[in-house]
Structure formats: structure tokens, C-alpha cells
Protein backbone atom coordinates (compact mmCIF):
# COMPACT_ATOMS: atom_id res chain seq x y z
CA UNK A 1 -27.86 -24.62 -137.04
CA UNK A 2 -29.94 -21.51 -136.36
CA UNK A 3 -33.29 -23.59 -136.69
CA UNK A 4 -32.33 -26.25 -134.75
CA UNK A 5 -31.43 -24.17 -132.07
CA UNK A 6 -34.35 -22.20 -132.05
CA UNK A 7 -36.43 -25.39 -132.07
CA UNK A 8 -35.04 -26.50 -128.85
CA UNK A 9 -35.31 -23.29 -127.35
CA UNK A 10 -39.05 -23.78 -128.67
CA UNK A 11 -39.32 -26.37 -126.45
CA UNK A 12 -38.32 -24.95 -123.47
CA UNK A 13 -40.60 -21.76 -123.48
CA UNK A 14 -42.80 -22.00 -121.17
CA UNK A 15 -40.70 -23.40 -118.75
CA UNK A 16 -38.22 -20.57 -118.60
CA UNK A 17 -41.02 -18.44 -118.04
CA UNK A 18 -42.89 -20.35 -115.53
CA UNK A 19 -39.48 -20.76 -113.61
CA UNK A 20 -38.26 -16.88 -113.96
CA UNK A 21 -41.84 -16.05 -112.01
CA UNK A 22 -41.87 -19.07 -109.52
CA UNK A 23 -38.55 -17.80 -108.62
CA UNK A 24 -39.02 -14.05 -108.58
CA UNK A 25 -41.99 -15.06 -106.22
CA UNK A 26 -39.67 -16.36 -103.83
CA UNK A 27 -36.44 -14.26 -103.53
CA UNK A 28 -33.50 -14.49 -100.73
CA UNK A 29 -30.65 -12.85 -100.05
CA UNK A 30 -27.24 -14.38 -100.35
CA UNK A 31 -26.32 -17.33 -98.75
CA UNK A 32 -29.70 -18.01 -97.70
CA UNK A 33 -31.00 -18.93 -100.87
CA UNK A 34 -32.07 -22.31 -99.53
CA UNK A 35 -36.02 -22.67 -101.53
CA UNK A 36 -33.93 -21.62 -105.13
CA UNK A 37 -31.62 -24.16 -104.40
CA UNK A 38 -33.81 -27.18 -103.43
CA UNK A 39 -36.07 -25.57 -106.66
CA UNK A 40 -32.61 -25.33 -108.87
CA UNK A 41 -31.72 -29.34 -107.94
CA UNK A 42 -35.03 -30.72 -108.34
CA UNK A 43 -35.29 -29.14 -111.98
CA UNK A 44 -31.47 -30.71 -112.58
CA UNK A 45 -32.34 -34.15 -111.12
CA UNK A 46 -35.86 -34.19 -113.30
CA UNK A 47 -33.58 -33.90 -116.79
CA UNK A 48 -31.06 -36.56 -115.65
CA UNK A 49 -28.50 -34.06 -114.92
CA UNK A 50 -25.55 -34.86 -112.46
CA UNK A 51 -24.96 -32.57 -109.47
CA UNK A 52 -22.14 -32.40 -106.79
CA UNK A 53 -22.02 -31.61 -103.63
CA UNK A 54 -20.54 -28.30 -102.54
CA UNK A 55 -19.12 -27.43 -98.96
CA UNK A 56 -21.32 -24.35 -98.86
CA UNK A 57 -25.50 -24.61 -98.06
CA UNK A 58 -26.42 -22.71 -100.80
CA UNK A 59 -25.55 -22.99 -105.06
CA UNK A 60 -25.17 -25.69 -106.95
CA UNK A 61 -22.80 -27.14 -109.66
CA UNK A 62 -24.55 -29.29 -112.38
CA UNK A 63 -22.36 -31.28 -114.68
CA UNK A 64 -23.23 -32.45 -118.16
CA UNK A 65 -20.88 -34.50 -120.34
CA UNK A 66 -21.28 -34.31 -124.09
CA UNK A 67 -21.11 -37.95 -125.60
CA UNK A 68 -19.87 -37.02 -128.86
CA UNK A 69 -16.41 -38.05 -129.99
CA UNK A 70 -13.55 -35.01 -129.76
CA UNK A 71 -11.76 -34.28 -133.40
CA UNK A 72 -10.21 -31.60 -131.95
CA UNK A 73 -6.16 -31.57 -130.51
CA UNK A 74 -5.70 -32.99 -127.00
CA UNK A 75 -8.51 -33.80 -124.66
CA UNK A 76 -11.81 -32.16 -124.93
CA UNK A 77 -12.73 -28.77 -123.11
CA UNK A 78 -14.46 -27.82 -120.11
CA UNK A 79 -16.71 -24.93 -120.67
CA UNK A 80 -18.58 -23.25 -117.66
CA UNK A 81 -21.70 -21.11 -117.36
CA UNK A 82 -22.44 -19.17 -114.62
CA UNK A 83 -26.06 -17.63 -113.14
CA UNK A 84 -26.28 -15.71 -109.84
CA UNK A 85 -29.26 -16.96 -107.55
CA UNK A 86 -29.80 -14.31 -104.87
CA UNK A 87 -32.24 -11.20 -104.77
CA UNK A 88 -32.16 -7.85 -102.75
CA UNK A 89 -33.21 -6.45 -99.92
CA UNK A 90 -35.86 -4.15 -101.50
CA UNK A 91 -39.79 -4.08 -101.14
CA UNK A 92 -41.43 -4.97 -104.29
CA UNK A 93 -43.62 -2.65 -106.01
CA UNK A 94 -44.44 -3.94 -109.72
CA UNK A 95 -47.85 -5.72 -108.90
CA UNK A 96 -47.08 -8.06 -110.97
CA UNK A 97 -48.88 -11.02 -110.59
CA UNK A 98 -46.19 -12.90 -109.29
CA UNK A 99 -45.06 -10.35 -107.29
CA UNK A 100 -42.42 -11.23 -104.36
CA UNK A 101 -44.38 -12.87 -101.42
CA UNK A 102 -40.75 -12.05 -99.10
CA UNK A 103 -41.59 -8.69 -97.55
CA UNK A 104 -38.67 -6.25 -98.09
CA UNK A 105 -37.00 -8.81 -100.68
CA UNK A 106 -37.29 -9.10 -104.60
CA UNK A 107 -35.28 -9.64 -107.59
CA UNK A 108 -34.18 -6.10 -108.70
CA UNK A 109 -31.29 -7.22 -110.16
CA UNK A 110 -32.77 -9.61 -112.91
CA UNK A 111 -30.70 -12.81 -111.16
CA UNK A 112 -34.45 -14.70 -111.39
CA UNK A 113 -33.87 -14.03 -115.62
CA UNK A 114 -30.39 -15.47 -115.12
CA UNK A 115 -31.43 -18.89 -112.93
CA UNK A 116 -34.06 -19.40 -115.29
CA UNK A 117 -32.02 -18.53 -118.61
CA UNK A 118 -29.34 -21.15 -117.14
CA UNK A 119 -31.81 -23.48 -116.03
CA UNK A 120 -33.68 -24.04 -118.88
CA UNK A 121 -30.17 -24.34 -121.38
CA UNK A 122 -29.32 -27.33 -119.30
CA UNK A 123 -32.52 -29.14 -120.18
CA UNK A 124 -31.63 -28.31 -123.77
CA UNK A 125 -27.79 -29.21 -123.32
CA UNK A 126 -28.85 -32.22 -121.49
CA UNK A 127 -30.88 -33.26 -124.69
CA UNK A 128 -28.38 -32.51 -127.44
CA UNK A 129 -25.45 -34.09 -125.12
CA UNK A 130 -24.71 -36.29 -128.41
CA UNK A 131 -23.55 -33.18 -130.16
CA UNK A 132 -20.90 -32.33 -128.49
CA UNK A 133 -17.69 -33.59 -126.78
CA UNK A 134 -15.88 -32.28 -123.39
CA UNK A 135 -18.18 -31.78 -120.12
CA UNK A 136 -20.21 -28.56 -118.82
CA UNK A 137 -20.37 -27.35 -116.00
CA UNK A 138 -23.63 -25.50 -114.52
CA UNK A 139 -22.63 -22.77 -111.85
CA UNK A 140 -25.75 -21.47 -109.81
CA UNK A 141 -23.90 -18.88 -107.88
CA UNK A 142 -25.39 -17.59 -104.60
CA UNK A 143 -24.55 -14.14 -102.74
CA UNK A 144 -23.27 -12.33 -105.70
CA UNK A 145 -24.83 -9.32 -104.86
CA UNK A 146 -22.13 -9.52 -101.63
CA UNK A 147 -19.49 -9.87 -103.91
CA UNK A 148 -18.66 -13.04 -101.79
CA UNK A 149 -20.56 -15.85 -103.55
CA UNK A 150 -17.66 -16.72 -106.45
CA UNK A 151 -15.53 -17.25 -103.91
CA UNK A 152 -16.87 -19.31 -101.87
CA UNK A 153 -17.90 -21.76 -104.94
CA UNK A 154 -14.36 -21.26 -106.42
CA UNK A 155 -13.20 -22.30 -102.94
CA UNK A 156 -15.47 -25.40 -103.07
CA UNK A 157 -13.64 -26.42 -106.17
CA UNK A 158 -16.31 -25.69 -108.65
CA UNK A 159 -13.32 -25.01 -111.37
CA UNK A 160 -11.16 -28.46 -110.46
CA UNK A 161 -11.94 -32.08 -111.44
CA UNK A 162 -11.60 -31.53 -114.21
CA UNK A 163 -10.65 -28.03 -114.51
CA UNK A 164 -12.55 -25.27 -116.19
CA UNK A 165 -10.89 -24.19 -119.29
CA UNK A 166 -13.95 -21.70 -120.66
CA UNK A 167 -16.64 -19.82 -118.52
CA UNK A 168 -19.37 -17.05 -119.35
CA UNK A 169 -22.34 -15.42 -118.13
CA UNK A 170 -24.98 -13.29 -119.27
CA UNK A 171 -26.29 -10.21 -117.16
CA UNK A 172 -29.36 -8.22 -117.81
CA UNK A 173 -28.41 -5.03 -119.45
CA UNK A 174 -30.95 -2.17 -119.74
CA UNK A 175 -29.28 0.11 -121.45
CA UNK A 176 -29.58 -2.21 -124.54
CA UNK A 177 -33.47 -2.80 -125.51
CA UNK A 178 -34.89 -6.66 -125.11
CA UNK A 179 -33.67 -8.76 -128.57
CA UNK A 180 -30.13 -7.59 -128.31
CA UNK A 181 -26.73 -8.84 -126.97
CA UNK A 182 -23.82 -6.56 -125.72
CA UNK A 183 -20.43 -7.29 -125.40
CA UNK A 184 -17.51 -5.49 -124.50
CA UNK A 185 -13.66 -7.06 -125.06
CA UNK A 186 -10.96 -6.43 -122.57
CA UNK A 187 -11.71 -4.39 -118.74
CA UNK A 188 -15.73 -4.22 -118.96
CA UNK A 189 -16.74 -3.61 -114.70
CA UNK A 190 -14.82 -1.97 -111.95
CA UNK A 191 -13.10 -3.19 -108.86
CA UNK A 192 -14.97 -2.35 -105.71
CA UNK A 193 -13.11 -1.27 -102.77
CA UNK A 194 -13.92 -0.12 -99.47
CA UNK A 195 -12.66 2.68 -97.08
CA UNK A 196 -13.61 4.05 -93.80
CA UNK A 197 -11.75 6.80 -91.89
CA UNK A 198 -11.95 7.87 -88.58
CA UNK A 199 -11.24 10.95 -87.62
CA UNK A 200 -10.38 11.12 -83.66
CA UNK A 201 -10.22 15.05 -82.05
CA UNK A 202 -11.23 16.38 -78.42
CA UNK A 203 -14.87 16.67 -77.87
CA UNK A 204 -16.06 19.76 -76.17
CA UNK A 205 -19.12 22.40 -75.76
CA UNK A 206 -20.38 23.91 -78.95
CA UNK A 207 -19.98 27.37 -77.40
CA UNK A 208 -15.85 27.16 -76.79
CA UNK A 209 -14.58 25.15 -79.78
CA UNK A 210 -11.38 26.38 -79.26
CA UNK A 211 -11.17 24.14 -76.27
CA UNK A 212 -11.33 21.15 -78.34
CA UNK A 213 -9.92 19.60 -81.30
CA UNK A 214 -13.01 19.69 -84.16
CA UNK A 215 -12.95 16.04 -85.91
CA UNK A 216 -16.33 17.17 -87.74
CA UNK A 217 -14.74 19.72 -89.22
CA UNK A 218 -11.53 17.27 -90.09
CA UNK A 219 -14.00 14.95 -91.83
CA UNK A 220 -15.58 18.08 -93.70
CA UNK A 221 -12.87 19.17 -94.80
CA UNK A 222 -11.22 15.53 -96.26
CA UNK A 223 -14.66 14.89 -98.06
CA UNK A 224 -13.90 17.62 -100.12
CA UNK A 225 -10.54 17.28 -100.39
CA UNK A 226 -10.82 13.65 -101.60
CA UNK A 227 -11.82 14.55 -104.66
CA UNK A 228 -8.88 16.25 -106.02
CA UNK A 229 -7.37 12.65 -106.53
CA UNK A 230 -9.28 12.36 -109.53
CA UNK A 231 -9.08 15.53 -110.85
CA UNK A 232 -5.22 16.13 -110.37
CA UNK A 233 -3.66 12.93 -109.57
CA UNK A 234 -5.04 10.62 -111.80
CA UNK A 235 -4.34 10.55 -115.63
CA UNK A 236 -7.83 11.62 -117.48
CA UNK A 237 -7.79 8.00 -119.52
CA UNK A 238 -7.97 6.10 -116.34
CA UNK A 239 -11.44 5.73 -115.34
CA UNK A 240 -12.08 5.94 -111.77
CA UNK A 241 -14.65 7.09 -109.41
CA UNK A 242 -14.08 7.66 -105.60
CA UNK A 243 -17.32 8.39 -103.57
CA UNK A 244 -17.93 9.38 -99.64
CA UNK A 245 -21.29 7.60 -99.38
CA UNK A 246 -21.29 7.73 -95.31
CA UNK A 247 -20.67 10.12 -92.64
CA UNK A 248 -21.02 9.80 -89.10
CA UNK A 249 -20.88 11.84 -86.05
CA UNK A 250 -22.00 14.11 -83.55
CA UNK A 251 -24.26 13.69 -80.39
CA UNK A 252 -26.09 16.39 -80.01
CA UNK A 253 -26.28 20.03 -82.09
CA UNK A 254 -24.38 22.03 -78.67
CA UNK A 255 -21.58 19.38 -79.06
CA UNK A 256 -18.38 19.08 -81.01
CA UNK A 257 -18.08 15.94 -81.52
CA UNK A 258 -15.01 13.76 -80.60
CA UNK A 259 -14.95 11.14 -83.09
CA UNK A 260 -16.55 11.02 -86.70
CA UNK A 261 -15.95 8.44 -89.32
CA UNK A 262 -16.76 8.54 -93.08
CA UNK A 263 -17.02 5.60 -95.61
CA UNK A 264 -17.43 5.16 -99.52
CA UNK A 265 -15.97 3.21 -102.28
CA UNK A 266 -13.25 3.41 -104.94
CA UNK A 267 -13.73 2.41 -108.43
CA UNK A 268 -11.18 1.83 -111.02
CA UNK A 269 -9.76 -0.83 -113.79
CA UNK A 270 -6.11 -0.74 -113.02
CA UNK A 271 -4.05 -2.37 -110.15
CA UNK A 272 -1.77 0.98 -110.71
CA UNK A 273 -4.65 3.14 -109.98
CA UNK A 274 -5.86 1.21 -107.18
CA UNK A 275 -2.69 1.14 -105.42
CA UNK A 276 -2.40 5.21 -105.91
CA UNK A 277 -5.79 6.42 -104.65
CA UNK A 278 -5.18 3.70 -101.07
CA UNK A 279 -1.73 5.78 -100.81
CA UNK A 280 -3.05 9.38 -101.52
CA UNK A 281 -6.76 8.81 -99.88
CA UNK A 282 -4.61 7.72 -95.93
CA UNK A 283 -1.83 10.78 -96.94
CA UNK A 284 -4.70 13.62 -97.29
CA UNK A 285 -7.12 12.09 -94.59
CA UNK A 286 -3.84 12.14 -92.24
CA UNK A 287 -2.47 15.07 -92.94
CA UNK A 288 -5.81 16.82 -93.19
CA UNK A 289 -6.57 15.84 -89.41
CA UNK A 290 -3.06 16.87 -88.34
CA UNK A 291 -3.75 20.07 -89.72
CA UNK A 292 -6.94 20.13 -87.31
CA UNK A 293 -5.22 19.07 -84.28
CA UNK A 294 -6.92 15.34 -84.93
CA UNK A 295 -5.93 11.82 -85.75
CA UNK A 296 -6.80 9.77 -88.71
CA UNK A 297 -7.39 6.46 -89.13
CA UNK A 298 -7.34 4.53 -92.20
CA UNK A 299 -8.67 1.51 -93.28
CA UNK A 300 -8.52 0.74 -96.98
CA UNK A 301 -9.88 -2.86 -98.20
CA UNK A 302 -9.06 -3.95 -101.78
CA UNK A 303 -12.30 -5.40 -102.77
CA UNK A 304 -13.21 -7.36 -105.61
CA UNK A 305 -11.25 -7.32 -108.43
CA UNK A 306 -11.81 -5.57 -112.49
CA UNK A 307 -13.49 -7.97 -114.41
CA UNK A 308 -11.66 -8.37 -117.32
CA UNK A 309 -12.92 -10.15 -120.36
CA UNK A 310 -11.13 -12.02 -122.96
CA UNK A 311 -11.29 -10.47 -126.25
CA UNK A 312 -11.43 -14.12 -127.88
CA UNK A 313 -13.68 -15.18 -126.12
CA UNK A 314 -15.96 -12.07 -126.36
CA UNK A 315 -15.72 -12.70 -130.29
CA UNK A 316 -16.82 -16.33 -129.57
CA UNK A 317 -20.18 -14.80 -127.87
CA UNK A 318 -20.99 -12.83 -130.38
CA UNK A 319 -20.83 -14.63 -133.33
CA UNK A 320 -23.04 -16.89 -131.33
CA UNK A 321 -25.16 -14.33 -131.20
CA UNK A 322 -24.71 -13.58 -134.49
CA UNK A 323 -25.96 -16.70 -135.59
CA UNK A 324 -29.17 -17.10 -133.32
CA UNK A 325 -30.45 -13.29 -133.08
CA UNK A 326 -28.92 -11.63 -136.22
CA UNK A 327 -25.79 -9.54 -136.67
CA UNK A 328 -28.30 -6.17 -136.32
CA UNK A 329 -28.94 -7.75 -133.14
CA UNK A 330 -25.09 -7.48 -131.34
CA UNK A 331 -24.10 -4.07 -129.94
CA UNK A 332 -20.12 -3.51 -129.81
CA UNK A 333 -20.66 -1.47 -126.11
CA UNK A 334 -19.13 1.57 -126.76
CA UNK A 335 -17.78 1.91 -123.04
CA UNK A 336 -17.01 -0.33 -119.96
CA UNK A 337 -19.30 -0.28 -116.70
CA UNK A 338 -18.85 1.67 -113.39
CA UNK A 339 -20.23 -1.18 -111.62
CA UNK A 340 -18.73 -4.21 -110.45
CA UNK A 341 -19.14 -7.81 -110.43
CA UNK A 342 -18.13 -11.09 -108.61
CA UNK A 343 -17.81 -13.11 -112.03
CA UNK A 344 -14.30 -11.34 -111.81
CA UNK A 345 -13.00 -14.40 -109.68
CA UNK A 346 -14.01 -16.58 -112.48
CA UNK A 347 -12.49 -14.94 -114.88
CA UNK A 348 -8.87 -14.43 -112.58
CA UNK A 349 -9.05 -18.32 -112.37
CA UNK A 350 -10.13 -19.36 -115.41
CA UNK A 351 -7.85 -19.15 -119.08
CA UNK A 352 -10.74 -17.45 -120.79
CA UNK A 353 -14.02 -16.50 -120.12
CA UNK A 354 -16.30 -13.39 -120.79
CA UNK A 355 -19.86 -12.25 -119.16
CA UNK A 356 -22.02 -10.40 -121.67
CA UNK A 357 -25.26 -7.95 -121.45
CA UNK A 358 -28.62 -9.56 -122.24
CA UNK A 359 -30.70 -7.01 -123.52
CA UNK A 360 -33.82 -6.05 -120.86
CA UNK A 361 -34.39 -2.05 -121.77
CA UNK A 362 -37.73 -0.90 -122.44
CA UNK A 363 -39.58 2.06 -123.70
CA UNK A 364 -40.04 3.42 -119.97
CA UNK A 365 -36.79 2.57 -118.87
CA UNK A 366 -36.37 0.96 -115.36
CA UNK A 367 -32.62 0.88 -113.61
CA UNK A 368 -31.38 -2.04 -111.74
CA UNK A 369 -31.94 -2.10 -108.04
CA UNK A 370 -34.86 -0.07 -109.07
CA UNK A 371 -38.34 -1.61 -106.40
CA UNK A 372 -40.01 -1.51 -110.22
CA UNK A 373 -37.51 -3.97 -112.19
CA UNK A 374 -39.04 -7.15 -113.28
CA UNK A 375 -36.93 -9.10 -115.81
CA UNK A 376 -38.63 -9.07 -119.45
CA UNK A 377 -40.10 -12.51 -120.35
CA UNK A 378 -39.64 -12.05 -123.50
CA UNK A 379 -35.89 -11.90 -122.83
CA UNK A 380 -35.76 -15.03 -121.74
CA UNK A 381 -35.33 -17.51 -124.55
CA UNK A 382 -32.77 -15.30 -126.48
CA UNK A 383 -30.56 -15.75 -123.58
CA UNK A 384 -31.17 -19.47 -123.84
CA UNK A 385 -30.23 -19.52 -127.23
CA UNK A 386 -26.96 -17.52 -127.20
CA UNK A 387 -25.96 -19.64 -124.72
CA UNK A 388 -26.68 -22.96 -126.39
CA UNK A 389 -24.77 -22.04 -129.56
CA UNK A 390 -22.05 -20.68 -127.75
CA UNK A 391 -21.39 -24.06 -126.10
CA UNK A 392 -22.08 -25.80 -129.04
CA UNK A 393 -19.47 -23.70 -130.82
CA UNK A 394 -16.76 -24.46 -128.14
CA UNK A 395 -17.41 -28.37 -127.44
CA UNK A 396 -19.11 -29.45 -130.57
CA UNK A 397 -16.22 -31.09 -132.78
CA UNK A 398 -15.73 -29.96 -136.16
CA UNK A 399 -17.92 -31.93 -138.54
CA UNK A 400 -20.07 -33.48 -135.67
CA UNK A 401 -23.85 -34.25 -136.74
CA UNK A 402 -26.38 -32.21 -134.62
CA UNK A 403 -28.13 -34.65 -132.74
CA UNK A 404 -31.31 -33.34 -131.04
């Protein structure tokens, strides 16, 4: 099975390449991803490959259905796999040749490795259709890098008709060098939620503070303070982060000023934990500002949500890599990510699913969101074939004759 996947990945070579740069040469943001898409369902329509419409401008859901008969119990599977489509509004400065020709836009975030990855695995799915059974579905997800794009397609009804039993994705990892897979059972990326607070005093000169009610000094004050959630009021286990990333206020340097806000973001894996730091972030910010003659007001927004992988499904992933890479080639992760992800939704909606790290690290490492990323070509097919043999594995009947 290894050889005859690698053979069709063989085939399909140069075009993942030559589709990872057309596309990195032409980034958008989310939800205005309108070239990719046209791009995305002219590659689809050129290998025979259905596509429906979606109630959204942007994205698109491809649907292949294996021809092979099901030897399996009850009706064959739908399996799902899912690439974001949108880039970042950065200013490129690889010099690659095919360097973004947006100003102020590129792909920093590797989701031009990810299109192509998915794009070229449904030309080879589309071949081998006679080798398995069930349907797949393609998802080419825009705006992840809102955190809004799953939801919208999930709203479309991407998972429904007929209804998504498996999904996965792949994500560029690079703390893992290029040949390897990484995979991570169980809570793997963070919620992401939102606060602001504003803190509302009495404005007056700079000279007679005593005359006024100092919100500055409020806000000061609850920065600080804020961080004694995590270091007293959260259990050492439970991995969270809370960070003040935004503070604003103040007119003039002679001037107390009368209203400042501040803003960050609270990261976590437990609905528990959530819940506590909302409570305890509105109690100190309040009581903080009372203490300071000021008001405080809260507004807390429960973002997106852990993402959670299923251990099972994990497994399946990487004895697919297993197969195609080599078992030297899987890394167990040793710890789950800060960092969250809108492949969450999927994974709330869908009985089993699991996103995994594609390895991208080089010798000079470069982070994500970094104006110097560009997505490793050589990458590119080992995505391609983990993803092949893990669909084979989950729709390909027991005993079925590979048919390429």
C-alpha cells in the first residue's frame, strides 16, 4: 500500500507545488478570498469533482464518492478534510520568487501549504474513487484566521446531507522539522476569549488629582492585579494564560484622564476554568475601581472553543503516517498548544475527528505569523500522502483491491 500511495502522490508533484506558489502569490484575507476560490473550483471541476453551492461568497465544499462496494456494518462513512484558504495582513519579506504581489498581505500562516496539500489529494482521491466506499467531503475553509470561517461553513450545512461522521486537518507545525507528523490525543489548542474593561473616573488637571477620580491609575492597578488569577486561583495542572494586550487612555500628559479601557485574551482547555477567570477577572476589575473612586465595566466574550481531538482518531492518523513516512517519522507531541483554532467547531459537531501538525521546521527556524514564513515545498507531498492513506484506511472496505 505504501508504494502505491507514493506513486500517486508521484503524480501529483508538481502540481502541489505549482499551486502552493500560485496561491501564496495571491493571498486575501478572510472572507474575501474570492481569486483562491474561483482558483480552488476550477482545479475541482478540471478532475471531475462535484462541488455545492454554499450560502457564503467565499470556500468551497467538494464531494467525492468512492465507488467501491461497503463490507463494513451499516451504511458507509462520511469522512471530511478540512484546509483553511485565507492569508494575513502582513507585508511580505522572503523574496521569494513568488513572493505576494498583495501589498501588506501574505501567507504567514502556511494556509497556501494546506489549499494545496488538500487540493492536490482530491485529484488523487478522485482517481482511486474505485477503492473505496462512503463519500468525501473537501472543506476549503475561508476566514480561519478570524476564528469565524467554520462557522459560517458549518452554518451552510457543510456537515449535513449526508452527515459527516469523520473529519481532520493538517496544520503546519514548526516546531517539528519537514518529514515528520505530530499528533497530540485529547485537548491539543486553547479556547480564545476576549475581554475589554472600561474603567470610568472623573477627569481633571494633572496638577490637583485629588479633585478627580484617577481611572488610569484604576486600570494600572487591575493589569497587575489580573495576574494573580493564575498564580493563586487556578490549580497549577490547568493550563491557562490571561494577557492585557491593550491599554487605552489619556489626552494629553497635564490630564487625568476620565475614561481608560484595557483589552487581552484568556486562554485555557476547560469550560471550568473558563467560567472562573470571566467571574474573578469582572470581581477584581470592579472592586479594584471602587477602591479608586471609579466604575468598571466588563465585557467578557467566550470565544472559540478548546479543540479537542479524539484519541481514536488521532491513532488512526498516525498509523497512516506510520505507513507512508515511517514510524521514526511520527512525534507523540509531548504538550498541547497555547494557540487556538477554528477546526474546534468541526470537531464539537462532528463524532470524531482530529487536526494534526505537518512538519515545516527548519535549521533557521521561522515562527508563524513571522513576514519571513514561506511553507516548505518539500512538505508538501508528505501531507498529501498522510492524508490519502488516512482516508483510504477509514472508507476503503476490508479486503477491497486498490484500484489506481
Amino acid at each position: 500500500m505504501k508504494e502505491q500511495v507514493w506513486k500517486l502522490v508521484d503524480e501529483v508533484k508538481d502540481f502541489v507545488v505549482e499551486a502552493r506558489h500560485l496561491i501564496h502569490e495571491n493571498p486575501e484575507l478572510g472572507f474575501r478570498e474570492f481569486g483562491t476560490t474561483e482558483f480552488i473550483k476550477k482545479e475541482l471541476e478540471a478532475a471531475g469533482i462535484e462541488m455545492v453551492p454554499l450560502q457564503i461568497e467565499t470556500g468551497v465544499l467538494g464531494i467525492i464518492k468512492g465507488t467501491a462496494e461497503w463490507k463494513g456494518p451499516g451504511k458507509p462513512p462520511v469522512a471530511a478534510l478540512r484546509a483553511d484558504i485565507d492569508a494575513l495582513p502582513i507585508e511580505e519579506t522572503t523574496g521569494a520568487p513568488y513572493s505576494s504581489k498583495n501589498k501588506g498581505i501574505m501567507h504567514a500562516c502556511g494556509h497556501d501549504g494546506h489549499t494545496a496539500i488538500l487540493l492536490a489529494t482530491a485529484k488523487v482521491l478522485q482517481k482511486i474513487r474505485g477503492s473505496f466506499a462512503g463519500t468525501v467531503k473537501l472543506f476549503f475553509q475561508p476566514a480561519e484566521e478570524t476564528l469565524y470561517g467554520a462557522e459560517k461553513m458549518i452554518q451552510c450545512g457543510i456537515l449535513d446531507d449526508p452527515k459527516v461522521d469523520f473529519v481532520a486537518a493538517l496544520h503546519g507545525g514548526v516546531e517539528i522539522p519537514v518529514g515528520t507528523v505530530g499528533v497530540y490525543p485529547g485537548p491539543f489548542m486553547a479556547s480564545g476569549d476576549i475581554f475589554k474593561v472600561k474603567f470610568v473616573g472623573k477627569g481633571t488637571h494633572g496638577a490637583y488629582p485629588h479633585r478627580g477620580s484617577d481611572a488610569l491609575a484604576a486600570a494600572a492597578q487591575s493589569v497587575i492585579s489580573l495576574q494573580m488569577i493564575l498564580a493563586r486561583e487556578i490549580e497549577a495542572n490547568d493550563r491557562a494564560v490571561l494577557s492585557v494586550c491593550q491599554i487605552h487612555g489619556g489626552s494629553a500628559f497635564n490630564i487625568v484622564p476620565q475614561e481608560v479601557e484595557i483589552a487581552g485574551t484568556v486562554r485555557c482547555f476547560s469550560p471550568d476554568v473558563r467560567q472562573k477567570i470571566s467571574e474573578r477577572l469582572e470581581s477584581i476589575c470592579t472592586h479594584i475601581a471602587a477602591s479608586y473612586r471609579c466604575e468598571a465595566i466588563c465585557d467578557y466574550t467566550f470565544g472559540i472553543p478548546p479543540v479537542i481531538n479524539d484519541p481514536a482518531e488521532t491513532d488512526r492518523v498516525a498509523a497512516a503516517a506510520f505507513e507512508v513516512l515511517g514510524e521514526e517519522k511520527v512525534i507523540r507531541l509531548a504538550n498541547p498548544m497555547m494557540g487556538s483554532e477554528d477546526f474546534a467547531y468541526f470537531l464539537q459537531n462532528v463524532p470524531r475527528g482530529t487536526i494534526f501538525r505537518l512538519g515545516v521546521g527548519r535549521e533557521i527556524p521561522v515562527s508563524l505569523h513571522n513576514p519571513n514564513f514561506d511553507f516548505p515545498d518539500e512538505a508538501l507531498p508528505l501531507g498529501v500522502a498522510v492524508f490519502t492513506r488516512y482516508i483510504l484506511d477509514v472508507l476503503a472496505p476490508e479486503g477491497a483491491k486498490f484500484q489506481a
